[in-house]
Protein backbone atom coordinates (compact mmCIF):
# COMPACT_ATOMS: atom_id res chain seq x y z
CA UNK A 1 -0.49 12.25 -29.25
CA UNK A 2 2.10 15.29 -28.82
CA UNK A 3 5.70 14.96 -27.97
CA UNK A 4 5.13 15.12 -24.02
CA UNK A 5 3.12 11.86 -24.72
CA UNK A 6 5.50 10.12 -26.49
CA UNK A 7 7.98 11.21 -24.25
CA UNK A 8 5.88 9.80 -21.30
CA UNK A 9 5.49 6.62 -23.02
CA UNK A 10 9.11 6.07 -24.06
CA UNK A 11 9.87 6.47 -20.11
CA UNK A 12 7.78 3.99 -18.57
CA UNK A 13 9.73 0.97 -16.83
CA UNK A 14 6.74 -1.32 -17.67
CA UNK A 15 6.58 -0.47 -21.56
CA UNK A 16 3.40 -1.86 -22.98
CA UNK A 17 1.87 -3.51 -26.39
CA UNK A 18 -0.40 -0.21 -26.02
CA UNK A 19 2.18 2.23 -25.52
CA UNK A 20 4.46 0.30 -28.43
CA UNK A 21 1.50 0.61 -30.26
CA UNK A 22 0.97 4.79 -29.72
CA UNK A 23 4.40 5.23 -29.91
CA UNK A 24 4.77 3.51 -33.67
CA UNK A 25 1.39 5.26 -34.81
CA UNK A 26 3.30 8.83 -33.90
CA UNK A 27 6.44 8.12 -35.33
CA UNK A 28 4.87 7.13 -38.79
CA UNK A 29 5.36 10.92 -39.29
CA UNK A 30 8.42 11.87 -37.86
CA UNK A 31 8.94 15.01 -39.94
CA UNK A 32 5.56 16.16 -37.75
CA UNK A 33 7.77 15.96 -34.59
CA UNK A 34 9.38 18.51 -32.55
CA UNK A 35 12.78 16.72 -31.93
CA UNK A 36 14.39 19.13 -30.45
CA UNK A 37 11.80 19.67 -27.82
CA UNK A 38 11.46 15.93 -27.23
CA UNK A 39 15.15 14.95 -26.37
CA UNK A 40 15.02 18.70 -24.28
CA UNK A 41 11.99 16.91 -22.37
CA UNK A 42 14.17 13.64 -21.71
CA UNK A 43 17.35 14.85 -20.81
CA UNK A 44 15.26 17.93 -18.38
CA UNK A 45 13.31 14.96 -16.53
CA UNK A 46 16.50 12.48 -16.63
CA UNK A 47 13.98 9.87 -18.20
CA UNK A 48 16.54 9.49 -21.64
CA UNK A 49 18.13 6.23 -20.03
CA UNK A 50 14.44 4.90 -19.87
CA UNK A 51 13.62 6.10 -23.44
CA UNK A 52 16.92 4.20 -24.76
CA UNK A 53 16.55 1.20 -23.20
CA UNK A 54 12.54 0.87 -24.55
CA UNK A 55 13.37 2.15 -28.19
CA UNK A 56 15.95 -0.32 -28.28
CA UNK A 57 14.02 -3.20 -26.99
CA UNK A 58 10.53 -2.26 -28.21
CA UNK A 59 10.29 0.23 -30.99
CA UNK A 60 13.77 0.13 -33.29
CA UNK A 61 16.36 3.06 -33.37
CA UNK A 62 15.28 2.84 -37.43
CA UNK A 63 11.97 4.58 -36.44
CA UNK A 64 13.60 7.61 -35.03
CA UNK A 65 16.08 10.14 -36.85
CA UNK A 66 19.42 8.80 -37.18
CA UNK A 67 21.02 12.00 -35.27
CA UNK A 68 18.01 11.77 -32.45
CA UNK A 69 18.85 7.58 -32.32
CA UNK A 70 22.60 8.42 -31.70
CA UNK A 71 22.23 11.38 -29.73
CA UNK A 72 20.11 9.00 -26.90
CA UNK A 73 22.73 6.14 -27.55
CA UNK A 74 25.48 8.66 -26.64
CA UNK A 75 23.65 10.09 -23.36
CA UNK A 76 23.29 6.46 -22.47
CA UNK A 77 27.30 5.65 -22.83
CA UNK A 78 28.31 8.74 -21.28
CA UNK A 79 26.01 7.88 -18.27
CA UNK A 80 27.52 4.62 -17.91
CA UNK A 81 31.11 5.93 -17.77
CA UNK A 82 30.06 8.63 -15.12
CA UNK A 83 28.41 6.39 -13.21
CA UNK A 84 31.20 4.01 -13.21
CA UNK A 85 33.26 7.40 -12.14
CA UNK A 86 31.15 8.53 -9.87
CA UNK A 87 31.30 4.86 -7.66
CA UNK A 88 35.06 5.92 -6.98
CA UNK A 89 34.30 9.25 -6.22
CA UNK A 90 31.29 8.19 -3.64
CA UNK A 91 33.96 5.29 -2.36
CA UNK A 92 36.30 7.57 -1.65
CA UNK A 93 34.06 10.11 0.57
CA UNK A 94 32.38 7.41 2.27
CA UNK A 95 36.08 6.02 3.61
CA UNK A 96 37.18 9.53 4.37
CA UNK A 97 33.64 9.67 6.58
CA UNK A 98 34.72 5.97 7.65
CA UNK A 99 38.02 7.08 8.92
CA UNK A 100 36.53 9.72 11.15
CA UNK A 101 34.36 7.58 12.32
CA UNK A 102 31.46 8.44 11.08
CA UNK A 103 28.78 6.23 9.50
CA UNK A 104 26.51 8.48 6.68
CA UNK A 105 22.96 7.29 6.12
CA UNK A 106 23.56 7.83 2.20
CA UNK A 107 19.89 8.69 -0.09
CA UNK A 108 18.66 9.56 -3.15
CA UNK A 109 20.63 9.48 -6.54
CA UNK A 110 24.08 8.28 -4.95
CA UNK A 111 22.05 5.95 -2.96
CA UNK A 112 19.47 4.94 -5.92
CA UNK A 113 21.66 4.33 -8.77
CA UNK A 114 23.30 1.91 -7.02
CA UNK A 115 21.36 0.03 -4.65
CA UNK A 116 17.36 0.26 -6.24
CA UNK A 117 17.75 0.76 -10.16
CA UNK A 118 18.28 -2.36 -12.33
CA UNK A 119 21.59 -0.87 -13.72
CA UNK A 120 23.71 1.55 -12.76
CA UNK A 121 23.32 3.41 -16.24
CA UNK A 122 19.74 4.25 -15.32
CA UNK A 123 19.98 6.78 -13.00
CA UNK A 124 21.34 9.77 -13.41
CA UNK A 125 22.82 12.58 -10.57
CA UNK A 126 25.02 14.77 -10.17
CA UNK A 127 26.23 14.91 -6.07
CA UNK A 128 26.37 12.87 -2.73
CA UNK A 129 23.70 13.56 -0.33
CA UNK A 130 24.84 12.34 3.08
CA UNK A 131 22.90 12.70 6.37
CA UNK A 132 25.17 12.36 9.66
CA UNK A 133 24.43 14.16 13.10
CA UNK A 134 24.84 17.96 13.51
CA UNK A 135 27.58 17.36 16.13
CA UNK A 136 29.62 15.25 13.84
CA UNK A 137 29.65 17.77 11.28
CA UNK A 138 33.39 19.54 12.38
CA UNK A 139 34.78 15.57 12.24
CA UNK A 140 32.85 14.94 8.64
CA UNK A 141 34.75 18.59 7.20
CA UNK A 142 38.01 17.80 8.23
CA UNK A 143 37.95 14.72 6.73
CA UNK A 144 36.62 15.61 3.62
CA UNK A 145 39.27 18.32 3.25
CA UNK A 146 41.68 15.85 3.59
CA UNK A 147 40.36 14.58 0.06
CA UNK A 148 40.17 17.94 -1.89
CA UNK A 149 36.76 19.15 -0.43
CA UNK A 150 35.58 22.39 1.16
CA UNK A 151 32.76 24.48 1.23
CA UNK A 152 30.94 25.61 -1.62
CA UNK A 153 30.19 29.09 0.02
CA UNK A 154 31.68 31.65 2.10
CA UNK A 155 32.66 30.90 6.34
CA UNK A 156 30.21 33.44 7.37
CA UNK A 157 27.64 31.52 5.48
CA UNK A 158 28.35 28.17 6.91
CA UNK A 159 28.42 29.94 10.62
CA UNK A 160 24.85 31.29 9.79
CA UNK A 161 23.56 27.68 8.30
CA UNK A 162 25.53 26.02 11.66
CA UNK A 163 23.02 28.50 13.67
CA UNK A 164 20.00 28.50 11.36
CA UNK A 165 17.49 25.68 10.95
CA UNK A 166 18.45 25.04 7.12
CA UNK A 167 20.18 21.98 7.74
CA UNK A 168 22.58 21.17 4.86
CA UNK A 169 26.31 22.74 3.77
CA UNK A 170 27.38 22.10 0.08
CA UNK A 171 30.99 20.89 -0.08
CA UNK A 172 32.71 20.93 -3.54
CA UNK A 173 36.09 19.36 -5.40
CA UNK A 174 36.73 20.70 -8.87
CA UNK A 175 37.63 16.97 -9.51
CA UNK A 176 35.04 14.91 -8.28
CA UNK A 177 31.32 14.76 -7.28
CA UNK A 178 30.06 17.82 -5.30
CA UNK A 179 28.61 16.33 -1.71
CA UNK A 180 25.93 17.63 0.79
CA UNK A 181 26.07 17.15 4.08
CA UNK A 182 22.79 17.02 5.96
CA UNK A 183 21.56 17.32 9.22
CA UNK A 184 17.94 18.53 9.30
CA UNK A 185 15.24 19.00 6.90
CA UNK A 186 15.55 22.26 5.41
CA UNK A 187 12.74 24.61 7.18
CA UNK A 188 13.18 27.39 4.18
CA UNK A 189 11.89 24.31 1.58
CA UNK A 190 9.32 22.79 3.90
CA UNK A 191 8.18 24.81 6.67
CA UNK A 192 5.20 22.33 6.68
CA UNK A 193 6.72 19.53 7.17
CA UNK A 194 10.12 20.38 9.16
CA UNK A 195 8.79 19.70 12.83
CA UNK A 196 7.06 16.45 12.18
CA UNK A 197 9.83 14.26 9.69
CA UNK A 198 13.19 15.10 10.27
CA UNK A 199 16.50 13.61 9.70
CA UNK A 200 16.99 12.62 13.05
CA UNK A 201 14.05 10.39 13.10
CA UNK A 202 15.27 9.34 9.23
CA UNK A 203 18.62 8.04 10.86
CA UNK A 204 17.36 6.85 13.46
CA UNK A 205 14.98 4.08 11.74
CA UNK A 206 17.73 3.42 9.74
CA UNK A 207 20.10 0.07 9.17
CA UNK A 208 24.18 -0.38 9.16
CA UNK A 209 25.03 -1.69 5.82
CA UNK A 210 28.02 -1.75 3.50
CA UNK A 211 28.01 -0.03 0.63
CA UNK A 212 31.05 0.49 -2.62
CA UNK A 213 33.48 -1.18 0.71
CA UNK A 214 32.37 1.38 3.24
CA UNK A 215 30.21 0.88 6.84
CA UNK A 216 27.14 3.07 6.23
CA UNK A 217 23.35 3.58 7.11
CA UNK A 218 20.80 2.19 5.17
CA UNK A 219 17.32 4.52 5.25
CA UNK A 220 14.07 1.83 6.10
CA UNK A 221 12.21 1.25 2.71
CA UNK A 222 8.89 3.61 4.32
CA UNK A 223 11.45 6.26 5.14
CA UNK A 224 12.76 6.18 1.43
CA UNK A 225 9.36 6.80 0.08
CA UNK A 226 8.49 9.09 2.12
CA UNK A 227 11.75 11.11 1.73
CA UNK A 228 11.37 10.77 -2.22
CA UNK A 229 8.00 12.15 -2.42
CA UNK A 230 8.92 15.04 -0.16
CA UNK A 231 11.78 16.32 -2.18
CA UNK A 232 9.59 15.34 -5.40
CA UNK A 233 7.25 17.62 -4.34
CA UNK A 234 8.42 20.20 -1.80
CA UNK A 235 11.52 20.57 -3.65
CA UNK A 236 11.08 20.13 -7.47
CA UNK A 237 7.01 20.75 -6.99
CA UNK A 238 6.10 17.76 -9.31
CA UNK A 239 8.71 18.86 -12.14
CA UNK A 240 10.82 16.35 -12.70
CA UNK A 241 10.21 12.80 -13.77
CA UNK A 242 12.47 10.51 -12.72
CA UNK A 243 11.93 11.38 -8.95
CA UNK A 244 8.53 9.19 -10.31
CA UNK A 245 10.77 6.22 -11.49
CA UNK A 246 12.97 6.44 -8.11
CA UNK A 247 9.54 5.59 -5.96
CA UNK A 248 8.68 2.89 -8.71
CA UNK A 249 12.12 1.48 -8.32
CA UNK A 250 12.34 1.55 -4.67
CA UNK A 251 8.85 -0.32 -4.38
CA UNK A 252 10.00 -2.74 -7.04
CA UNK A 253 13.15 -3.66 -4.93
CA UNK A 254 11.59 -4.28 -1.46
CA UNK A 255 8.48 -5.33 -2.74
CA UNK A 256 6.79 -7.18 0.39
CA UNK A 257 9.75 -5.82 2.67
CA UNK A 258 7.88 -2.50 2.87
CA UNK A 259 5.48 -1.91 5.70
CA UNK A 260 2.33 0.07 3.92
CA UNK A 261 0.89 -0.06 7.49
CA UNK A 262 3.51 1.53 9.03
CA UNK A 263 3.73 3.81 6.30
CA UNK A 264 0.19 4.70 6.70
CA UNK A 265 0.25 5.44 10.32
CA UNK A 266 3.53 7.67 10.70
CA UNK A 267 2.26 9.50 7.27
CA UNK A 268 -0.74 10.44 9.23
CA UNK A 269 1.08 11.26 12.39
CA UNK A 270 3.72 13.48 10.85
CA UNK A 271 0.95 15.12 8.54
CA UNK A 272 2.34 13.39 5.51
CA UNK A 273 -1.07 11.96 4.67
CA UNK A 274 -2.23 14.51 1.88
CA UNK A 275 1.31 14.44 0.27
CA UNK A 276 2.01 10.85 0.01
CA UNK A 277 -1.43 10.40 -1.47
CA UNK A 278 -1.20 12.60 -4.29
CA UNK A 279 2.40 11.50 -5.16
CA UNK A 280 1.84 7.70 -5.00
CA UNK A 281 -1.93 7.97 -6.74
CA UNK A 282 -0.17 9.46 -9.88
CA UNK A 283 2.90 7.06 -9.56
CA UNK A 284 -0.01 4.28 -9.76
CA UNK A 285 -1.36 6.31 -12.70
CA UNK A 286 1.71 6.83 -14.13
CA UNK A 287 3.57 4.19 -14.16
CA UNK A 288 2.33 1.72 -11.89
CA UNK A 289 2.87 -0.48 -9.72
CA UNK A 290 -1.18 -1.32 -9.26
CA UNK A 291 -0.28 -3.61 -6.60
CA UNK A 292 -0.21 -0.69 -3.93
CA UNK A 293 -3.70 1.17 -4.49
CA UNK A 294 -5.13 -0.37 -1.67
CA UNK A 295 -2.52 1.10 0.64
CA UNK A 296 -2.79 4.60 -1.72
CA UNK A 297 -6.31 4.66 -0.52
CA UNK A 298 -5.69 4.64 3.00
CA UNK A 299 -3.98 7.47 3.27
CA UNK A 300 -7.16 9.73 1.96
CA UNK A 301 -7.21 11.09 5.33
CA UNK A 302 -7.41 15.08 5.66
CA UNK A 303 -9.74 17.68 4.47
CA UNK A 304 -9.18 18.97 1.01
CA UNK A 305 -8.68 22.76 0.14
CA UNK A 306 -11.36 23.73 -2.42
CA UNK A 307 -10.37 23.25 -5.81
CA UNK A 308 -6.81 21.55 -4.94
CA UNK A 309 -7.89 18.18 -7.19
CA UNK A 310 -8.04 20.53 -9.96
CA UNK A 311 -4.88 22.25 -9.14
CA UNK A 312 -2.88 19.38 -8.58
CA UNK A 313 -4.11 17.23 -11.68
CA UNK A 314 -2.64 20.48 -13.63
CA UNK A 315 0.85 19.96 -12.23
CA UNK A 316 1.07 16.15 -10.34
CA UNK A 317 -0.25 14.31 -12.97
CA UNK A 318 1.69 12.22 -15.52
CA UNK A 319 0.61 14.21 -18.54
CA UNK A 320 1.81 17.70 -16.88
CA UNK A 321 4.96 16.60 -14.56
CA UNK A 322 6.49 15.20 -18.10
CA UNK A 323 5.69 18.54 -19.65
CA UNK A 324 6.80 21.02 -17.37
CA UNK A 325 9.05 22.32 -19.29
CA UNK A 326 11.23 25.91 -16.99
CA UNK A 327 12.02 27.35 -20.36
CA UNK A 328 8.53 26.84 -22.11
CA UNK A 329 6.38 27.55 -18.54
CA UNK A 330 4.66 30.57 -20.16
CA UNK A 331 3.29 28.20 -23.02
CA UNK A 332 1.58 25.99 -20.30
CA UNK A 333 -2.10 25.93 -20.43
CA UNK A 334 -4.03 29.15 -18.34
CA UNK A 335 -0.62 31.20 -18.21
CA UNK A 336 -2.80 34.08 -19.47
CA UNK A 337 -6.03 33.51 -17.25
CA UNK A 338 -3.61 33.35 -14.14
CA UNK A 339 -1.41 36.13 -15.49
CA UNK A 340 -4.59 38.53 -15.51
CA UNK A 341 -5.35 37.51 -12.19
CA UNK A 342 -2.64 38.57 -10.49
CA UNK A 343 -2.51 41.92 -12.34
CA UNK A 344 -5.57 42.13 -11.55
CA UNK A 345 -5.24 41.56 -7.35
CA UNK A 346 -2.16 43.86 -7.26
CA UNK A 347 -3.98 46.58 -8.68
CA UNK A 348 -6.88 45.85 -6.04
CA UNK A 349 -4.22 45.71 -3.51
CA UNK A 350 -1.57 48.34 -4.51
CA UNK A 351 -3.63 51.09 -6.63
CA UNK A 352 -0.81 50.62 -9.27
CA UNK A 353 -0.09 49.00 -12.71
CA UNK A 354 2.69 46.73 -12.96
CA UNK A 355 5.09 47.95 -15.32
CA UNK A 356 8.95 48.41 -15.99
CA UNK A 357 11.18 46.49 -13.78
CA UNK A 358 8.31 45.79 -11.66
CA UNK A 359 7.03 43.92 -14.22
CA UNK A 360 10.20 41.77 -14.97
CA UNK A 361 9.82 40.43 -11.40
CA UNK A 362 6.51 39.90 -11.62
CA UNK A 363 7.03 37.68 -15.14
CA UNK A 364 9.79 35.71 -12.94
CA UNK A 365 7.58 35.31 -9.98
CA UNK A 366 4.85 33.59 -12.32
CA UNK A 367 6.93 31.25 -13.76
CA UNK A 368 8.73 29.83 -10.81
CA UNK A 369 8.24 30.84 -7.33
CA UNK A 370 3.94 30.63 -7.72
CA UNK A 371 4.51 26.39 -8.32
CA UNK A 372 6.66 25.75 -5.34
CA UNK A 373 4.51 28.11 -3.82
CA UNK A 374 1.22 26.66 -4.39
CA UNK A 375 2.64 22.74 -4.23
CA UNK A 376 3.39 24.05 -0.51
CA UNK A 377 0.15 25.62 0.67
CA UNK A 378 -1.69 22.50 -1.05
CA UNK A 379 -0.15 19.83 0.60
CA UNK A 380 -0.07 21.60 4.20
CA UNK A 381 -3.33 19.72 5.54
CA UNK A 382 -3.67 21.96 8.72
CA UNK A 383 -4.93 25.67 8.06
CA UNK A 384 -3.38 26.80 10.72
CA UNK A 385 -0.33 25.43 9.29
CA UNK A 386 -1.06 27.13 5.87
CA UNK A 387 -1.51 30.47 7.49
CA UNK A 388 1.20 30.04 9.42
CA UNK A 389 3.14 29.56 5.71
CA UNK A 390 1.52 32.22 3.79
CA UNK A 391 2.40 34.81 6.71
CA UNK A 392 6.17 33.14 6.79
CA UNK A 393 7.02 33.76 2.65
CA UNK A 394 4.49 37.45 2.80
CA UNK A 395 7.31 39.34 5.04
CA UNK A 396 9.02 38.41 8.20
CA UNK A 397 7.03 39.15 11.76
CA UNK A 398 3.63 39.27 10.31
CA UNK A 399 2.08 37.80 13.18
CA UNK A 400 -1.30 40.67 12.72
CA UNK A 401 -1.32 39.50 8.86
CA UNK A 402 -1.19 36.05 9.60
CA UNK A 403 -4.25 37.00 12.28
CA UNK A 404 -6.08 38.62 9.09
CA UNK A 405 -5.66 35.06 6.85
CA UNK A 406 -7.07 32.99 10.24
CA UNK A 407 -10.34 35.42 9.83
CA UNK A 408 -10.71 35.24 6.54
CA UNK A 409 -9.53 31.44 5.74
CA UNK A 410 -12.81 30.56 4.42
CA UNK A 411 -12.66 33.01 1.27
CA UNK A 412 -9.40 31.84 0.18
CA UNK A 413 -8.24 28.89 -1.49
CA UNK A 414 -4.40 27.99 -3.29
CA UNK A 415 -4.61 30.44 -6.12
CA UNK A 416 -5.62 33.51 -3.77
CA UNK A 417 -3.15 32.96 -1.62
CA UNK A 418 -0.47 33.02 -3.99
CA UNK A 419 -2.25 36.05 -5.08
CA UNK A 420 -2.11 37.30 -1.85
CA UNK A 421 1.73 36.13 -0.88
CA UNK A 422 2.81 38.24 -4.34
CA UNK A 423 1.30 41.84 -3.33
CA UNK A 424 2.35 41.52 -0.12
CA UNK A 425 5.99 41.17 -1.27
CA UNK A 426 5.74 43.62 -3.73
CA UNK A 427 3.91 46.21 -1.61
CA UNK A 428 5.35 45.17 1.85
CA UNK A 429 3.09 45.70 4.50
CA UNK A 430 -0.18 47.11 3.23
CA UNK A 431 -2.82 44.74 5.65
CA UNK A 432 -5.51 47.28 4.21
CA UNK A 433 -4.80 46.60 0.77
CA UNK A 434 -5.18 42.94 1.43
CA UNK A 435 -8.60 43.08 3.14
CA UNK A 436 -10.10 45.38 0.88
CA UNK A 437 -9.00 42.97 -1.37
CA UNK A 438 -10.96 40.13 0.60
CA UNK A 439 -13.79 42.11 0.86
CA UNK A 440 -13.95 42.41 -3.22
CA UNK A 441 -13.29 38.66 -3.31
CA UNK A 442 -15.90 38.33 -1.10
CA UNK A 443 -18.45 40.27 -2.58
CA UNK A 444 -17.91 39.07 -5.78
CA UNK A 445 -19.18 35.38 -4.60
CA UNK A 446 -22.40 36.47 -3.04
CA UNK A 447 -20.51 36.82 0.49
CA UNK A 448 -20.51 39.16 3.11
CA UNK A 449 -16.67 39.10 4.05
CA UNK A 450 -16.72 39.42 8.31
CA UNK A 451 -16.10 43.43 9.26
């Protein structure tokens, strides 16, 4: 066992004798342990409430470092005070909202804390999302600025979001929670997805409710899922815990009130079939509940991109998604192979050697942008779809590239067109580059790539 697995262990909701057992057998050498990394790891995947609560019940704050035990005890407390904090702050957008009429459907952490976890010192966040319609959005500002708010960037931005399709405006108060306003699902995060599950449809399905004394909208338990695994992994591309626990929490709490048929059938017709799958078969592996595998089955409907088990059980899985770590991503396993790689397909592409600045970007571009990247091309389960994506995020207009990628689908799978996506950034437009370097590709598996 290494810290990620004790860290994994410490922040399961159903703590077993076998993970109390692992857990003990590590700690037996506790000078052995990187402590530093392992409370980075818990407070980085907001799991630390978890890991309190089960060293407390289950293991004994003697078996840890006295600093490390009161270091997690004083995360705890200081979540419990926000929280309590944060309830008036929420309260007192929701009645500003209220008083303009306007009834918010209200989701993830403001929502979760509250309503889903066991105790409102389990959840951490740190804003409001809100969804409301587009054409209440002039009503939902004015209201909020008569409570301190305004918006986080400039008026020439929010005119261009107002006429874009990114669908949500940041509002901040130095003195309180910062709160989002949405209105459609964000077509720069998930081009994929954006035409078939929208907020519309979200608000629409959902109930009136009341919630910290205010009339708002309740999302339906499928939608909640369905929204959590999107932003788990369209938006945070399997990196971050907790959004694990919320879908664990939310099935514990409606239980039998969820409709896995229903949930089944609009996955499938909104093209959420692929990325539900993957998100709830390693919730079941990671922490359960094994109650819904039958209904995880059903959704294994859509054709798989060659070698995208592989890929995704080296980011979705328990194991890695509790030790993706942004500021130790070089030190994950393969950084070098892949590194190579893509020095390797620029030259191909671009005749050059990446050095100097150029070389800075590319570092930057391998740590971040290639995992949202590829966590969007591999759950897209259309290829038109995926070409359409790849030819979106290579350069705007490139209607004859994205023409290319339909010819040549068959010789590419996730990591080539990441490979592909990066030289065609860095090189702009240079088609020829990229289908000499299909040819090579091509050639190099025993394949005669089409003329």
């Amino acid at each position: 066992m290494n810290v990620n697995d004790m860290a994994l262990y410490l922040s399961q909701p159903r703590f077993t004798e076998a993970h109390g057992a692992a857990v003990s057998e590590f700690l037996r050498r506790p000078e052995e342990i990187d402590w530093k990394l392992f409370l980075f790891q818990v407070k980085y995947h907001r799991t630390y409430p978890l890991v309190h609560r089960n060293v407390s019940r289950h293991v004994g704050f003697d078996k840890l470092p006295a600093r490390v035990a009161k270091l997690l005890t004083m995360l705890r407390h200081k979540l419990l005070l926000r929280n309590e904090r944060n309830r008036e702050h929420i309260a007192a957008v929701l009645a500003a909202l209220n008083s303009a009429g306007i009834e918010p459907t209200i989701w993830k952490g403001a929502f979760l804390f509250e309503a889903v976890y066991p105790c409102i010192d389990m959840r951490e966040f740190a804003d409001v999302d809100l969804i409301i319609d587009l054409e209440e959005y002039g009503a939902a500002k004015a209201s909020l600025a008569g409570i301190g708010y305004s918006p986080f960037r400039t008026r020439a931005y929010e005119e261009t979001v107002l006429r874009s399709d990114f669908g949500e405006i940041e509002f901040r108060n130095p003195d309180r929670l910062s709160v989002d306003i949405h209105w459609e699902l964000s077509q720069a995060m998930m081009f994929h997805i954006t035409n078939t599950y929208s907020y519309r449809a979200i608000k629409k399905r959902s109930v009136p409710a009341e919630y910290l004394g205010a009339r708002v909208r309740f999302m339906s338990p499928e939608d909640i899922l369905m929204s959590s695994a999107i932003h788990l992994s369209c938006k945070h591309f399997f990196g971050m815990f907790v959004y694990y626990l919320d879908l664990y929490y939310t099935i514990e709490k409606y239980g039998s009130g969820i409709d896995w048929d229903r949930l089944v059938k609009e996955a499938g017709r909104r093209k959420l079939s692929k990325l539900m799958y993957y998100v709830l078969h390693y919730l079941t592996r990671s922490v359960g509940p094994d109650s819904i595998k039958p209904h995880v089955e059903k959704l294994k409907r859509f054709p798989e991109i060659p070698g995208e088990r592989r890929w995704f059980e080296s980011v979705a899985s328990p194991a890695a998604c509790i030790s993706y770590n942004p500021s130790h991503e070089f030190e994950l396993a393969g950084k070098n192979k892949k590194i190579g790689a893509m020095k390797q397909a620029f030259r191909l592409l671009s005749g050059k050697e990446i050095s100097g600045e150029l070389e800075e970007f590319f570092q930057g571009y391998v740590v971040g942008f290639d995992r949202w990247y590829l966590s969007q091309i591999a759950l897209t389960e259309k290829p038109a779809d995926r070409l359409r994506l790849v030819a979106r995020y290579a350069f705007p207009g490139a209607v004859d590239l994205s023409l290319l990628y339909m010819n040549y689908e068959r010789w590419i799978d996730p990591l080539a067109l990441s490979l592909i996506h990066f030289c065609a950034v860095t090189v702009y437009q240079n088609p020829a580059g990229i289908r000499r370097w299909m040819q090579a590709a091509g050639s190099r598996r025993g394949e005669a790539a089409p003329a």
